[in-house]
C-alpha atoms as a PDB file:
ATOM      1  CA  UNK A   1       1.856 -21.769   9.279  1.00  0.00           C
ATOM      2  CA  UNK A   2       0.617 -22.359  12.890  1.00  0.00           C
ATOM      3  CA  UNK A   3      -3.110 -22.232  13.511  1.00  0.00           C
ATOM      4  CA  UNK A   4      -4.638 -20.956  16.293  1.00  0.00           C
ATOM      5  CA  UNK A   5      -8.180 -20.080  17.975  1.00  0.00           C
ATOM      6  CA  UNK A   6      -8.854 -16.385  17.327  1.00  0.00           C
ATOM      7  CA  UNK A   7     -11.278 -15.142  19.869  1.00  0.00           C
ATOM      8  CA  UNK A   8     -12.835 -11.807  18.276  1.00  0.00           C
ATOM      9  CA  UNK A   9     -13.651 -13.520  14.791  1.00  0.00           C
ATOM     10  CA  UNK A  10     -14.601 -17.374  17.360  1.00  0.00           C
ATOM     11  CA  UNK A  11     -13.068 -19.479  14.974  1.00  0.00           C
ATOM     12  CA  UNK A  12      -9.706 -21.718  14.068  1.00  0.00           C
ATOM     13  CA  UNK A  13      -7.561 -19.326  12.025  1.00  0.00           C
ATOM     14  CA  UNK A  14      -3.792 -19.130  10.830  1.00  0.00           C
ATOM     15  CA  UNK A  15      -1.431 -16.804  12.824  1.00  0.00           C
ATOM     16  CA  UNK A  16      -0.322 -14.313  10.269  1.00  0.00           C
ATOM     17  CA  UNK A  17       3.236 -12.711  11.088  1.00  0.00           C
ATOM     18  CA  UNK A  18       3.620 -15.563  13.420  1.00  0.00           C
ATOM     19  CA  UNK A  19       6.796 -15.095  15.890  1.00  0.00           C
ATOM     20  CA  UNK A  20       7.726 -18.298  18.185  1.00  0.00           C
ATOM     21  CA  UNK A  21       8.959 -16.858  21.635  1.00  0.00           C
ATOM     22  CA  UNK A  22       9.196 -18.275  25.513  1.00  0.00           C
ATOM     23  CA  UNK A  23       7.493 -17.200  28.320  1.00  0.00           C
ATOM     24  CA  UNK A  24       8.760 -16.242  31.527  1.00  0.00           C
ATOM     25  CA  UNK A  25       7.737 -19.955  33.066  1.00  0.00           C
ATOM     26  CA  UNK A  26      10.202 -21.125  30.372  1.00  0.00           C
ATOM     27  CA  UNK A  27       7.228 -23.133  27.625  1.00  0.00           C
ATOM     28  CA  UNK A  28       7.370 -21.862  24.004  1.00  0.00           C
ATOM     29  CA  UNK A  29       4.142 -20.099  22.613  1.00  0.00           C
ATOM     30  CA  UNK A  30       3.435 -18.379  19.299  1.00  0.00           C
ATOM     31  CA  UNK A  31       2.316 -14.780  19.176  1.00  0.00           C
ATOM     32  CA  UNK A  32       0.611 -13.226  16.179  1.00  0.00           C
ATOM     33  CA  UNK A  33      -2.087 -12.081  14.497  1.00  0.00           C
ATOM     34  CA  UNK A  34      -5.393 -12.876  12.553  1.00  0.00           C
ATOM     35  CA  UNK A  35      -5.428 -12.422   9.107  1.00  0.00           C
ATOM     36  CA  UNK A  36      -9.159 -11.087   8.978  1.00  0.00           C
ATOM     37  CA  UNK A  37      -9.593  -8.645  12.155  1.00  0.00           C
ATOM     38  CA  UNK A  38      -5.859  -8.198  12.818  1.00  0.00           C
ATOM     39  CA  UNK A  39      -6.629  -9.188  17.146  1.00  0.00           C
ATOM     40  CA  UNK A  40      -3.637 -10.807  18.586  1.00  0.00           C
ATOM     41  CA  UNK A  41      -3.178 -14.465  18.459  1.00  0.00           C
ATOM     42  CA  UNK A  42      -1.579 -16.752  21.575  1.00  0.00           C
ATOM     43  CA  UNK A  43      -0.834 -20.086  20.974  1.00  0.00           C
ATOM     44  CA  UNK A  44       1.141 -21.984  23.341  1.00  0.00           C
ATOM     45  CA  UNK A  45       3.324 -24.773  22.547  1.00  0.00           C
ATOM     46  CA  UNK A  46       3.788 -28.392  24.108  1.00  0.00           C
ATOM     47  CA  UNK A  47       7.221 -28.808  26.340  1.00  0.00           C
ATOM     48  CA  UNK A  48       9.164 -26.066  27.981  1.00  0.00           C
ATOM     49  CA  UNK A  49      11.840 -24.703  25.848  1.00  0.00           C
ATOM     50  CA  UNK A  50      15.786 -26.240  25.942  1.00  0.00           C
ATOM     51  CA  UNK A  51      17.672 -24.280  28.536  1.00  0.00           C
ATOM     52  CA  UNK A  52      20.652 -22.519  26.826  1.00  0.00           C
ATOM     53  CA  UNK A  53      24.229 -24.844  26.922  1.00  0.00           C
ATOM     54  CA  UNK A  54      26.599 -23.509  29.047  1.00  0.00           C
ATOM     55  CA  UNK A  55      29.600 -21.930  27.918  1.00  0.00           C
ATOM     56  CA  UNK A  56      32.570 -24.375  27.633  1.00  0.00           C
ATOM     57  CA  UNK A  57      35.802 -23.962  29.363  1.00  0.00           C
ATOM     58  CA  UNK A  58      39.332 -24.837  27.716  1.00  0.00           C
ATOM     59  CA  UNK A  59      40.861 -28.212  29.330  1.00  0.00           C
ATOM     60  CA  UNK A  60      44.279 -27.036  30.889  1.00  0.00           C
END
């Protein structure tokens, strides 16, 4: 389980329900919440995210 910095409760938590999505600037964060007040939790993640592969066309 991640762990991130809940702000409401001002400690180091884990992110209950814990979803791993990109932003639009194209880095990865986790989005969740805290498993004693229920406030969202944002944790963003090192590195941007791999840009999709391009679709591959059949040699002719």
């Amino acid at each position: 389980m991640p762990e991130g910095y809940c702000v409401k409760c001002k400690a180091k938590k884990e992110i209950s329900d814990a979803v791993e999505e990109t932003m639009k600037n194209g880095r990865k964060a986790i989005k969740g919440k805290c498993p004693t007040c229920g406030t969202v939790m944002f944790k963003i993640l090192g590195g941007k995210a791999t840009p999709p592969a391009p679709p591959s066309t059949p040699a002719s």
